[in-house]
N, C-alpha and C. Protein backbone atom coordinates (compact mmCIF):
# COMPACT_ATOMS: atom_id res chain seq x y z
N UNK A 1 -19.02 40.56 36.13
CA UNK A 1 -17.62 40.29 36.38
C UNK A 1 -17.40 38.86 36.86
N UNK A 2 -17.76 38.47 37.30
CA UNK A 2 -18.26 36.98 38.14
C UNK A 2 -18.68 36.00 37.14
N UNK A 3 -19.31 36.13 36.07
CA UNK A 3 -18.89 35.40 35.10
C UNK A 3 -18.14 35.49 34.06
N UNK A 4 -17.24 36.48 33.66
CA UNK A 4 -16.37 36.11 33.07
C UNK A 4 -15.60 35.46 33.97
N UNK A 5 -15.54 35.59 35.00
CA UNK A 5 -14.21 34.86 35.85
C UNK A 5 -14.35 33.62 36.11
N UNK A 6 -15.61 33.09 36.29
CA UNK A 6 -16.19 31.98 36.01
C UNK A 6 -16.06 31.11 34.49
N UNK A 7 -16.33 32.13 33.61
CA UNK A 7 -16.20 31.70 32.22
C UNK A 7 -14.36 31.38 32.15
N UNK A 8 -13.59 32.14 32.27
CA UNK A 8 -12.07 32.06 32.46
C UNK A 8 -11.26 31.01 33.00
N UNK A 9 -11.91 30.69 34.51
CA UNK A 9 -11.43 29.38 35.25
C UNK A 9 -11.93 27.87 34.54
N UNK A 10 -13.13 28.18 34.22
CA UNK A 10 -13.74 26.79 33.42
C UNK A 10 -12.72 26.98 32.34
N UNK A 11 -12.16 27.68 31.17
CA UNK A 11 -11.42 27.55 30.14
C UNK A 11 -10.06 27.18 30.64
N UNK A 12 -9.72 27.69 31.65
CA UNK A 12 -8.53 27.11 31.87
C UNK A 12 -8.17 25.59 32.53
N UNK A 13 -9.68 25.66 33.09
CA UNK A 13 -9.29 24.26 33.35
C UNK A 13 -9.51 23.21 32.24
N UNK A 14 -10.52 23.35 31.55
CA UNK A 14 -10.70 22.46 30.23
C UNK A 14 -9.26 22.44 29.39
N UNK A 15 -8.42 23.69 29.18
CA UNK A 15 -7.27 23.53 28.70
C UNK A 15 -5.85 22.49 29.59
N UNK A 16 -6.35 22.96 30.63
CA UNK A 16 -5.07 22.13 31.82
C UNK A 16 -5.11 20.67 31.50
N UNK A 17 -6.79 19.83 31.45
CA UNK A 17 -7.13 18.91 31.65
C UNK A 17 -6.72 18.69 30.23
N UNK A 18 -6.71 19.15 28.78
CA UNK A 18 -6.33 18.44 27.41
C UNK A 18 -5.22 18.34 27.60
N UNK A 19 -4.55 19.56 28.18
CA UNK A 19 -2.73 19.09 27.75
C UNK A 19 -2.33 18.21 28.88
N UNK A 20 -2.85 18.34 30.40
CA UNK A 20 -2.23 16.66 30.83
C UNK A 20 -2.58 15.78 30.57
N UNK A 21 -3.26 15.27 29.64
CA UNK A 21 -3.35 13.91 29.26
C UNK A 21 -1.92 13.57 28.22
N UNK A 22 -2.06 12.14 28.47
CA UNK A 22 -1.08 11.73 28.05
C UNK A 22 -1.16 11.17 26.28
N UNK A 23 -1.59 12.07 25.40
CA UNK A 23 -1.94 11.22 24.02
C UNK A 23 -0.41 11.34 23.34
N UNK A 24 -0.48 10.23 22.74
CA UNK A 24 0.93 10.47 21.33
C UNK A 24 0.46 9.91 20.27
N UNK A 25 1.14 9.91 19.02
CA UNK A 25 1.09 9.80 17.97
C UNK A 25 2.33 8.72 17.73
N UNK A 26 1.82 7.31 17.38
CA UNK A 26 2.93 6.28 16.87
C UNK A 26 2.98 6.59 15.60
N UNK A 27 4.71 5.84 15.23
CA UNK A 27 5.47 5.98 13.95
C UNK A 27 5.29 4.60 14.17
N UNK A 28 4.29 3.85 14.49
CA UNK A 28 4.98 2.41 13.77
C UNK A 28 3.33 1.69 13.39
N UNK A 29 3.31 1.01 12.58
CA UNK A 29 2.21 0.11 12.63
C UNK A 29 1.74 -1.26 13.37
N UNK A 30 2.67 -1.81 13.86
CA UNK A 30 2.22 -2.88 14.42
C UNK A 30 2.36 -2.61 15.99
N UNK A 31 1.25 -3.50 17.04
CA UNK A 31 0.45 -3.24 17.97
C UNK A 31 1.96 -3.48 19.04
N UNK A 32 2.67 -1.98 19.80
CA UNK A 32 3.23 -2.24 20.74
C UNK A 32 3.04 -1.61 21.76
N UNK A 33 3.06 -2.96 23.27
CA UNK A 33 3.20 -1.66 24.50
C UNK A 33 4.01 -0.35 24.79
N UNK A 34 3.31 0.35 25.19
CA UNK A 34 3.98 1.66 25.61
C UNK A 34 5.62 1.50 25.76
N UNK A 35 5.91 0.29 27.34
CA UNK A 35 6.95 0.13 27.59
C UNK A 35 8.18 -0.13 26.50
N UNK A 36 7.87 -0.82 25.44
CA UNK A 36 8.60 -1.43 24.85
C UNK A 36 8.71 -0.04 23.32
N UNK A 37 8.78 1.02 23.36
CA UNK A 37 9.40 2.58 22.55
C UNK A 37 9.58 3.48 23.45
N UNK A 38 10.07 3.97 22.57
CA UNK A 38 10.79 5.39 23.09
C UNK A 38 9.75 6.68 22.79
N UNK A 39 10.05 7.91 23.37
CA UNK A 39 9.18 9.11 23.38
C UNK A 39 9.99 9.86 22.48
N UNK A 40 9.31 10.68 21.50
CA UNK A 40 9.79 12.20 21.10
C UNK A 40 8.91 13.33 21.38
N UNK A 41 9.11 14.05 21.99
CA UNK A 41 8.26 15.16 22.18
C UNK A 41 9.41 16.55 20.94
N UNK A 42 8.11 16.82 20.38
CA UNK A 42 8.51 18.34 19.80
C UNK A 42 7.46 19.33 19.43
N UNK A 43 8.06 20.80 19.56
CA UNK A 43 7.37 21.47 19.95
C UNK A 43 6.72 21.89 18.95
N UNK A 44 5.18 22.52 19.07
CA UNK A 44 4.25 22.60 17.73
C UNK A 44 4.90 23.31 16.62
N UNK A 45 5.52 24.65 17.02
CA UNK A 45 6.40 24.97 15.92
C UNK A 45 7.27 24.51 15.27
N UNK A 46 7.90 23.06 15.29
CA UNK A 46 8.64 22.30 14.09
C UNK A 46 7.58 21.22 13.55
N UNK A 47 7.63 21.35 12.71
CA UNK A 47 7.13 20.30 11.60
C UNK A 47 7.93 19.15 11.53
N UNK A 48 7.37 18.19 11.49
CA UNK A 48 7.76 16.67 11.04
C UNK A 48 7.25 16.44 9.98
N UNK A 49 8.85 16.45 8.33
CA UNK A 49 8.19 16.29 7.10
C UNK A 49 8.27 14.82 6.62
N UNK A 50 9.38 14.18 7.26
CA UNK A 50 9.18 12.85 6.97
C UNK A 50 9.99 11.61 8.09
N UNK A 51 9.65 10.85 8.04
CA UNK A 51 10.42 9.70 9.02
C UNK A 51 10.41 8.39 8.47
N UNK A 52 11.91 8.08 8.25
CA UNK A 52 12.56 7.02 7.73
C UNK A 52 12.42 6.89 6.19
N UNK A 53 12.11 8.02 5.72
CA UNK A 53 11.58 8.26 4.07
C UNK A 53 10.36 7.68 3.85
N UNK A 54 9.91 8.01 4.89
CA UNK A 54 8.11 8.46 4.46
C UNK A 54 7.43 9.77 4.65
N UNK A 55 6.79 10.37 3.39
CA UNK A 55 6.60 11.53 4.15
C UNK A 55 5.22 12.03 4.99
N UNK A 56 5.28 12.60 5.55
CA UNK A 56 3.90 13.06 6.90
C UNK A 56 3.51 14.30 6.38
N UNK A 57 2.00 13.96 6.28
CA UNK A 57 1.66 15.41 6.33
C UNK A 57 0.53 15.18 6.60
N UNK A 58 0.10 15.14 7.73
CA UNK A 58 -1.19 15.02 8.82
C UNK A 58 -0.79 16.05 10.08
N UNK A 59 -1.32 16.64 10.05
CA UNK A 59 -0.62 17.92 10.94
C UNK A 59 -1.80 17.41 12.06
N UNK A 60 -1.40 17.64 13.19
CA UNK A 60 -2.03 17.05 14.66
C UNK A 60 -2.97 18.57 15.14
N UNK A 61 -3.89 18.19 16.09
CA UNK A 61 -4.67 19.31 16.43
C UNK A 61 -3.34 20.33 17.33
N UNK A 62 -3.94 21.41 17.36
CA UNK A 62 -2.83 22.11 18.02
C UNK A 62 -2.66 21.86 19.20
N UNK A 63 -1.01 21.60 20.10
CA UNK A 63 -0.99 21.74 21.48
C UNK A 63 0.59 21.69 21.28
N UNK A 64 0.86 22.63 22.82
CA UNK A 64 2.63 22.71 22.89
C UNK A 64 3.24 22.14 21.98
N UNK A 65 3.55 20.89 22.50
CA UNK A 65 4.11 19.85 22.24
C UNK A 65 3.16 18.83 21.55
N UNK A 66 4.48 17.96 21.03
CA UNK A 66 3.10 16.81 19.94
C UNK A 66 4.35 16.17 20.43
N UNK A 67 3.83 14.73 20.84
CA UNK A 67 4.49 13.47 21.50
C UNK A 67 4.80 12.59 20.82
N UNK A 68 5.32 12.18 20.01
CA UNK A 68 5.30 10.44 19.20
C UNK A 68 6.24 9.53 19.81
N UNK A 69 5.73 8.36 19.33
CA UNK A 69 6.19 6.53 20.23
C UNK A 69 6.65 6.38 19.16
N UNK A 70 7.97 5.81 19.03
CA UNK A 70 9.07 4.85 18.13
C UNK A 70 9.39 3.50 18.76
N UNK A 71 9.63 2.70 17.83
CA UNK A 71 10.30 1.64 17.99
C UNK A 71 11.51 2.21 18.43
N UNK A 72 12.34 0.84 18.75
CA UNK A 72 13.97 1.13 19.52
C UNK A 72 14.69 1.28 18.09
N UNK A 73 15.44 1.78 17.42
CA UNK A 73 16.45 1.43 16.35
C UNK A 73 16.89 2.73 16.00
N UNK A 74 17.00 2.50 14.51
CA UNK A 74 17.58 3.67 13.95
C UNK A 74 16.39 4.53 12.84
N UNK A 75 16.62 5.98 13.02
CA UNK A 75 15.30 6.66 13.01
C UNK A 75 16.08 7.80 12.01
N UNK A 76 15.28 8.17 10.78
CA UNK A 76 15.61 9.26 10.31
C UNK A 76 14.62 10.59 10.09
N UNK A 77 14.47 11.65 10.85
CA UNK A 77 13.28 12.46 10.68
C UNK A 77 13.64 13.66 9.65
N UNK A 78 12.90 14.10 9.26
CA UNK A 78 13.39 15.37 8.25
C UNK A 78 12.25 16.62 9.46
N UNK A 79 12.62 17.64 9.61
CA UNK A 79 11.97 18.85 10.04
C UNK A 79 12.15 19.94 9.29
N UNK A 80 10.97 21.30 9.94
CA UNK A 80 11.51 22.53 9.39
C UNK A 80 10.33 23.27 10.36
N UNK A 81 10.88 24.22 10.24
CA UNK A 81 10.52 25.28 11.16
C UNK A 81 9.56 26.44 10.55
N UNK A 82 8.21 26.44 11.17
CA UNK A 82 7.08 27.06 10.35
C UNK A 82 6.30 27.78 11.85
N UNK A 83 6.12 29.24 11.78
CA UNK A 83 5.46 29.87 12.56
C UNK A 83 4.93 31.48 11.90
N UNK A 84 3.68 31.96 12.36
CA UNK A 84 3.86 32.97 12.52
C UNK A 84 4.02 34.23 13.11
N UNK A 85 4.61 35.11 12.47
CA UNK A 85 4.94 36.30 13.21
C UNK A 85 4.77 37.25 12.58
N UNK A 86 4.52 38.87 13.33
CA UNK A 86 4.09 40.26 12.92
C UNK A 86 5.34 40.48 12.17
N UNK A 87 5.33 41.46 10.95
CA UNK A 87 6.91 42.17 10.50
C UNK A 87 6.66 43.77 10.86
N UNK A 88 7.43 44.29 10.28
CA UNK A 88 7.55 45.31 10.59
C UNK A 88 6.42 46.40 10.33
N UNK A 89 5.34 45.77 9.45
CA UNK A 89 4.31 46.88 9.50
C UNK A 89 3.04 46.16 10.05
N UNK A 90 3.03 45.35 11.24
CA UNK A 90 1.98 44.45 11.75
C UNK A 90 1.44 43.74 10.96
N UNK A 91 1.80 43.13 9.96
CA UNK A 91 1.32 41.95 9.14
C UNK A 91 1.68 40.62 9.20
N UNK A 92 0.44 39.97 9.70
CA UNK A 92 1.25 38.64 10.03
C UNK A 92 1.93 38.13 8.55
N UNK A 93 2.69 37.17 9.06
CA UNK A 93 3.43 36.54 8.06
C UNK A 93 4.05 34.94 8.51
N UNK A 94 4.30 34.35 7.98
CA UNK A 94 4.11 33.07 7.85
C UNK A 94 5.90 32.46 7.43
N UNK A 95 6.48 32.49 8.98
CA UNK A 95 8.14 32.26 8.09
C UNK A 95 8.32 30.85 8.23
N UNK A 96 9.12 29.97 7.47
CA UNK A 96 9.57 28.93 7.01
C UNK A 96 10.62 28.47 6.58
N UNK A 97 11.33 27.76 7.38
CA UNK A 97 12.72 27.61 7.56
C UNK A 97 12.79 26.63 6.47
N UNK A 98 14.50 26.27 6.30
CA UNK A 98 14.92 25.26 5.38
C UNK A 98 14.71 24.05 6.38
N UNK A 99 14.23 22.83 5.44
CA UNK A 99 14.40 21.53 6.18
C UNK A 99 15.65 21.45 6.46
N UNK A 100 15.40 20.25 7.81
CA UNK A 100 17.11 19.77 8.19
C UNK A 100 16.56 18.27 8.66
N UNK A 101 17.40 17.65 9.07
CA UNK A 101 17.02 16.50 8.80
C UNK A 101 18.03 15.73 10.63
N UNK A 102 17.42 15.04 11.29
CA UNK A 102 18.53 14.33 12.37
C UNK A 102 18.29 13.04 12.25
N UNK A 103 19.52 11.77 12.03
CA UNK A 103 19.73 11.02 12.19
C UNK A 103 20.07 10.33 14.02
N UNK A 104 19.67 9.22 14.31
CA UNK A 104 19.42 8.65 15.60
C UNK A 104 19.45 7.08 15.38
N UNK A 105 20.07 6.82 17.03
CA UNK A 105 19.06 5.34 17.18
C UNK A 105 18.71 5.38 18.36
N UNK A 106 16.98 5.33 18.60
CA UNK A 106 16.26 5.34 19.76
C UNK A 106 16.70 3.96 20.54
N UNK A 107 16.30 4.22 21.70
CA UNK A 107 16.57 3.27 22.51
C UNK A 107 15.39 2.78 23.67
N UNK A 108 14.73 2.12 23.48
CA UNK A 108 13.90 1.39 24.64
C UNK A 108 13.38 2.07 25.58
N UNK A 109 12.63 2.94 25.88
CA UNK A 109 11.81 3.90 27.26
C UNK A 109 12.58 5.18 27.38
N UNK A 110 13.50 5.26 26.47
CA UNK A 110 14.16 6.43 26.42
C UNK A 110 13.20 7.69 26.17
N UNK A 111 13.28 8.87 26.41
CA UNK A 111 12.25 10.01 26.40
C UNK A 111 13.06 11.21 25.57
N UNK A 112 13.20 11.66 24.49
CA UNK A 112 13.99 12.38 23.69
C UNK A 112 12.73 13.80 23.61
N UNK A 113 13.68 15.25 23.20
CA UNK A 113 12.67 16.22 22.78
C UNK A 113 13.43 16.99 21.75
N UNK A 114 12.82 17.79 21.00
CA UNK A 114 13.66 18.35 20.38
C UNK A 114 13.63 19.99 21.02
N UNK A 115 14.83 20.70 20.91
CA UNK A 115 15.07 22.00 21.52
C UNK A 115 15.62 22.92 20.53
N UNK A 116 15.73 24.01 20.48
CA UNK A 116 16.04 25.09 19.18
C UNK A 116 15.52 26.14 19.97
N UNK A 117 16.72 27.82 19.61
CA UNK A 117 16.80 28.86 20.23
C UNK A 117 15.39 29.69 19.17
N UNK A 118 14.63 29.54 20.41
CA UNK A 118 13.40 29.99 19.57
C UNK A 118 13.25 31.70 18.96
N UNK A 119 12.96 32.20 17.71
CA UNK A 119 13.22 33.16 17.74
C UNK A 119 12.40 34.17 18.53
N UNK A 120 12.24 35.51 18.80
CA UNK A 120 11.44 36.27 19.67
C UNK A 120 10.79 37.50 18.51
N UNK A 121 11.49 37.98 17.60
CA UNK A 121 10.79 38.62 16.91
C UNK A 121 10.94 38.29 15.01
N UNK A 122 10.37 38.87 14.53
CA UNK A 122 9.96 39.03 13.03
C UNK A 122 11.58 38.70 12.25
N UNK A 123 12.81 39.58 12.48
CA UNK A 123 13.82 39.42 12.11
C UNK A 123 14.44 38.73 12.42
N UNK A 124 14.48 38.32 13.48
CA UNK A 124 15.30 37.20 14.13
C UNK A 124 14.42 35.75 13.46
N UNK A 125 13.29 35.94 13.12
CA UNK A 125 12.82 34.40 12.87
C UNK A 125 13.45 34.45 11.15
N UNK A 126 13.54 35.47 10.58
CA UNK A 126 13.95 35.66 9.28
C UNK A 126 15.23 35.42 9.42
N UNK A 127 16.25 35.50 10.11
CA UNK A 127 17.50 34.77 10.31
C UNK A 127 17.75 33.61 10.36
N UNK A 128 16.41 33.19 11.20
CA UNK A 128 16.43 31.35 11.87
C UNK A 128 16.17 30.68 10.59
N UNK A 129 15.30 31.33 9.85
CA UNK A 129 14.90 30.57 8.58
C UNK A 129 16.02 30.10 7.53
N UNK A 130 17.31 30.59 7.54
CA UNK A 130 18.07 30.11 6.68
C UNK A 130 19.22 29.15 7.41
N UNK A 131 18.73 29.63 8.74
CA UNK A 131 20.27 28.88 9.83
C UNK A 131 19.65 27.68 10.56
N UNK A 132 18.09 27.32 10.27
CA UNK A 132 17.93 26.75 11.15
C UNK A 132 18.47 25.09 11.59
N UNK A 133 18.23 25.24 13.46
CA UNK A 133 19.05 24.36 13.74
C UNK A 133 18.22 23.31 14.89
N UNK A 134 17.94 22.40 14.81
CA UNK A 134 17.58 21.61 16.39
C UNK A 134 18.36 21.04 16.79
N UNK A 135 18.10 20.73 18.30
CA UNK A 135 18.80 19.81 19.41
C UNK A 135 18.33 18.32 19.14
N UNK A 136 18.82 17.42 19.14
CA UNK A 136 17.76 16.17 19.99
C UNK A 136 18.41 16.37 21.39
N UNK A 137 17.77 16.11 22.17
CA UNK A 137 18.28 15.88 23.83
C UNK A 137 17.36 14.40 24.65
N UNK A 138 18.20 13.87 25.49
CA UNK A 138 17.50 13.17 26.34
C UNK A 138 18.44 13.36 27.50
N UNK A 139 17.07 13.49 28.62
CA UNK A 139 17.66 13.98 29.82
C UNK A 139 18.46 15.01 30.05
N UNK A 140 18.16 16.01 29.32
CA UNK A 140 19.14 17.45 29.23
C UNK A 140 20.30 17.18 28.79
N UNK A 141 20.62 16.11 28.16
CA UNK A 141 22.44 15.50 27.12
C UNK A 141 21.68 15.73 26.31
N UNK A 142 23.14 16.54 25.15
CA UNK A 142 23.00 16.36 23.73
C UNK A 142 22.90 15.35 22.83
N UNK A 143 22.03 15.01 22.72
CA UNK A 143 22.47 13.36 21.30
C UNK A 143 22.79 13.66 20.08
N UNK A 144 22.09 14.42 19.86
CA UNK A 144 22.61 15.78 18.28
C UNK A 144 22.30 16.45 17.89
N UNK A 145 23.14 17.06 16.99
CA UNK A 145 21.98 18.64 16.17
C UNK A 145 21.92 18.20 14.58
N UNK A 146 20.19 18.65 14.54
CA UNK A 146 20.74 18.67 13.00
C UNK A 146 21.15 18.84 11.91
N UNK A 147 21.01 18.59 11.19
CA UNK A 147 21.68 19.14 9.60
C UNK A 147 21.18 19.44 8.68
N UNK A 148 21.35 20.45 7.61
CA UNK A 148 20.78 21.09 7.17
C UNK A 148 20.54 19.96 5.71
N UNK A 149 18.77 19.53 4.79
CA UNK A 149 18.53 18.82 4.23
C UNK A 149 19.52 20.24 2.65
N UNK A 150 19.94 19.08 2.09
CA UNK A 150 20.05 19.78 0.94
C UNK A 150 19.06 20.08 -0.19
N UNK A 151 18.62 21.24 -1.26
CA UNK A 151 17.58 21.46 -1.87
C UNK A 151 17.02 20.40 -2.44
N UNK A 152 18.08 19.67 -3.35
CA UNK A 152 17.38 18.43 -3.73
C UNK A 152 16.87 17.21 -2.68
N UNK A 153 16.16 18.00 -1.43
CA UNK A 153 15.97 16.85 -0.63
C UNK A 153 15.86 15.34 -1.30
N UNK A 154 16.88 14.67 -0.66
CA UNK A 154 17.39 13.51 -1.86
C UNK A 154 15.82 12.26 -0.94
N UNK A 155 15.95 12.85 0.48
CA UNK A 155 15.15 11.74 1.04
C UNK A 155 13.64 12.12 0.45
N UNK A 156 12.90 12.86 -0.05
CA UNK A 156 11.50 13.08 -0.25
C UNK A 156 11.71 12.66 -1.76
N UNK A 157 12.81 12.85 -2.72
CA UNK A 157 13.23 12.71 -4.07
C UNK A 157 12.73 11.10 -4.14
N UNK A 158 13.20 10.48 -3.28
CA UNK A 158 13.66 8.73 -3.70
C UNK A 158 12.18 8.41 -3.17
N UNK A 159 11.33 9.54 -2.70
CA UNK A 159 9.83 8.39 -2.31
C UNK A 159 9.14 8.72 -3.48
N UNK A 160 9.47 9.62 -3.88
CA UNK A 160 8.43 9.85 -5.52
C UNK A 160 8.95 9.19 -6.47
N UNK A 161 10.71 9.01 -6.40
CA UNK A 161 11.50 8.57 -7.51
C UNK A 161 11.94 7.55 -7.31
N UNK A 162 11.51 5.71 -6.98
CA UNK A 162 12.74 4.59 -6.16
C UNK A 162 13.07 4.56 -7.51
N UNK A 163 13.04 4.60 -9.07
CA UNK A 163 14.02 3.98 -9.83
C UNK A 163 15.12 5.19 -10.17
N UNK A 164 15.68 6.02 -8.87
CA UNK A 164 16.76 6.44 -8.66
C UNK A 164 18.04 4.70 -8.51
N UNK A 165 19.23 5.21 -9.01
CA UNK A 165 20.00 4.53 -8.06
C UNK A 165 20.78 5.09 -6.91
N UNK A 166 20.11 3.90 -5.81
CA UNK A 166 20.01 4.74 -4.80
C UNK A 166 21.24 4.41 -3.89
N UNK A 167 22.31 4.07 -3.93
CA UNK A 167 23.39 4.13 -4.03
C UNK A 167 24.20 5.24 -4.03
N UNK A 168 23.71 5.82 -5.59
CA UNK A 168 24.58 7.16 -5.99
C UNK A 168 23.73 8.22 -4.99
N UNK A 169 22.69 8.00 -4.62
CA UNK A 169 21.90 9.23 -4.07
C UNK A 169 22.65 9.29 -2.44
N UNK A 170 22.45 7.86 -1.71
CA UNK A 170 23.04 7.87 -0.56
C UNK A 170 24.33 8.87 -0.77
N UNK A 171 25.46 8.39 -1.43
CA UNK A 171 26.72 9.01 -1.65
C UNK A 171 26.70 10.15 -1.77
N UNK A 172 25.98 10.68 -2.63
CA UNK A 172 25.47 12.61 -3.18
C UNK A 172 25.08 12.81 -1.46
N UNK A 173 24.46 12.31 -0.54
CA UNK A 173 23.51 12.97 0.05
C UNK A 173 24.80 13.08 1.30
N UNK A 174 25.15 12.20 1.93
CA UNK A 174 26.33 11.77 2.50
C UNK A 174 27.26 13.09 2.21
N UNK A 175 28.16 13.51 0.89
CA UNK A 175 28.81 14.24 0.65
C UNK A 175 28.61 15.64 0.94
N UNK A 176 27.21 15.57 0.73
CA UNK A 176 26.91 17.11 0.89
C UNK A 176 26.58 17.55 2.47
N UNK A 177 25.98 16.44 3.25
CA UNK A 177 26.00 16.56 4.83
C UNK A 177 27.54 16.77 5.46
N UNK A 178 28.31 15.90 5.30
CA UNK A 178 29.32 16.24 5.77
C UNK A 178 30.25 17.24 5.52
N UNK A 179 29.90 17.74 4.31
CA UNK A 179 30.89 19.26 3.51
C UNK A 179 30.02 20.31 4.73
N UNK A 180 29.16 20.12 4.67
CA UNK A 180 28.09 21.15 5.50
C UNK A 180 27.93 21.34 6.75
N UNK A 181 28.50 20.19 7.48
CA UNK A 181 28.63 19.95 8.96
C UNK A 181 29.54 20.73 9.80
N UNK A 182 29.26 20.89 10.90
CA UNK A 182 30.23 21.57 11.94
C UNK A 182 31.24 20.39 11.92
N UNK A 183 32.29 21.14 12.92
CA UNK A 183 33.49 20.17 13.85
C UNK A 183 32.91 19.21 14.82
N UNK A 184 31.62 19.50 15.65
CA UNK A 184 30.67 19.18 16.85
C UNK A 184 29.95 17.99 15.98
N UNK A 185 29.14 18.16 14.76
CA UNK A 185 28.65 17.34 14.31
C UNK A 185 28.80 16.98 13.29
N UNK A 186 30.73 16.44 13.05
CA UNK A 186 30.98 15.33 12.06
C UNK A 186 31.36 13.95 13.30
N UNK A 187 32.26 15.05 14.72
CA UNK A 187 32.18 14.15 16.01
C UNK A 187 31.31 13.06 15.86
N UNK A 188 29.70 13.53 16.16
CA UNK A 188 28.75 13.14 16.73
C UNK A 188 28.48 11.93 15.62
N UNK A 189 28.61 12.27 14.06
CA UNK A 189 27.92 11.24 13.71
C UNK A 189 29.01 10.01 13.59
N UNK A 190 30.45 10.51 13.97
CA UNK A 190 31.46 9.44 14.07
C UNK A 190 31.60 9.05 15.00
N UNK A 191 30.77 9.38 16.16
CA UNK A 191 30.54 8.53 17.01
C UNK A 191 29.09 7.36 16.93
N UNK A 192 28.31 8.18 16.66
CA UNK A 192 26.86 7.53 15.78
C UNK A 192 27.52 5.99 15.26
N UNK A 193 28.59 6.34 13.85
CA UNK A 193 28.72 5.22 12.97
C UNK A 193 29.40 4.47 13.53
N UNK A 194 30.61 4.96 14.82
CA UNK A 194 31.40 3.43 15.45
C UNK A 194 30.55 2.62 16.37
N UNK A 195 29.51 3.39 16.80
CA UNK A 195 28.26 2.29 17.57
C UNK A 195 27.24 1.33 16.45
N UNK A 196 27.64 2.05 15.56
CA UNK A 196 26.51 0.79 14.68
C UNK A 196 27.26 -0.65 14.37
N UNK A 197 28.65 -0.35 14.38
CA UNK A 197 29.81 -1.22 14.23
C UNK A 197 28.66 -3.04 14.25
């Protein structure tokens, strides 16, 4: 008994000691201090499919949260929501939400996370999968929610396809976000566009 309990405390502490460290994952290539980006923390269950129309698919070792460093500016991430869960006859299963996509502009030591009403069982995540929605937050304020990517994800389209004109794609993509948007977040991004002024 005495060593499993032994065996138990050593695992937990080896686990305590990985997740307080402080590692992240930069979005940028060239060599900057810490001080000088911003934080995103999000939680292992959303996926990061692309940022600024590039797409990611290096999936990080597992832990809570996965941290990434940005430059200060304007940031476009695409997500989607991938976990699994038991259904109704104990079989795991593997649900997968529609991408959505949040537009931003980070700001200098700012610390952002993303938040979403996590589901608790099998049906409820089968709900989330067609509705799904995130927060950005900093400092417990809303900065925004996002929006749902349309099928022809136009942003993953134009990295396989640039001799789109990409013009007409912006406009298509534009039209269909805002037909699709709440009252809360046509606000938000008209507040977004009078700060870029």
């Amino acid at each position: 008994m005495k060593r499993v309990l032994l065996f138990c405390i050593l695992l937990l502490s080896v686990f305590c000691t990985s997740c307080s460290q402080n590692k992240f994952i930069p979005l940028y290539t060239e060599n900057k201090p810490i001080e000088e980006t911003a934080l995103l923390t999000i939680p292992v269950e959303i996926d990061l499919i692309y940022h600024n129309g590039l797409a990611l698919d290096d999936t990080p070792p597992y832990q809570p949260f996965i941290n990434y460093r940005l430059t200060p500016g304007k940031h476009v991430f695409g997500f989607r929501y991938q976990e699994i869960h038991l259904d109704e006859e104990n079989t795991e299963e593997v649900v997968t939400s529609q991408k959505a996509y949040i537009h931003f502009i980070a700001k200098q030591g700012d610390q952002y996370a993303l938040e979403y009403d996590k589901p608790e069982s099998f049906i409820a995540a089968k709900k989330f999968e067609k509705a799904f929605q995130i927060k950005l937050m900093e400092n417990s304020q809303l900065i925004t929610l996002s929006i749902p990517t349309p099928e022809s994800d136009i942003t993953l389209t134009h990295i396989e396809n640039k001799n789109k004109d990409e013009k007409e794609d912006v406009l298509k993509q534009l039209k269909y976000w805002w037909g699709n948007a709440s009252e809360d977040q046509k606000q938000l991004f008209t507040k977004w566009a009078e700060l870029d002024d």
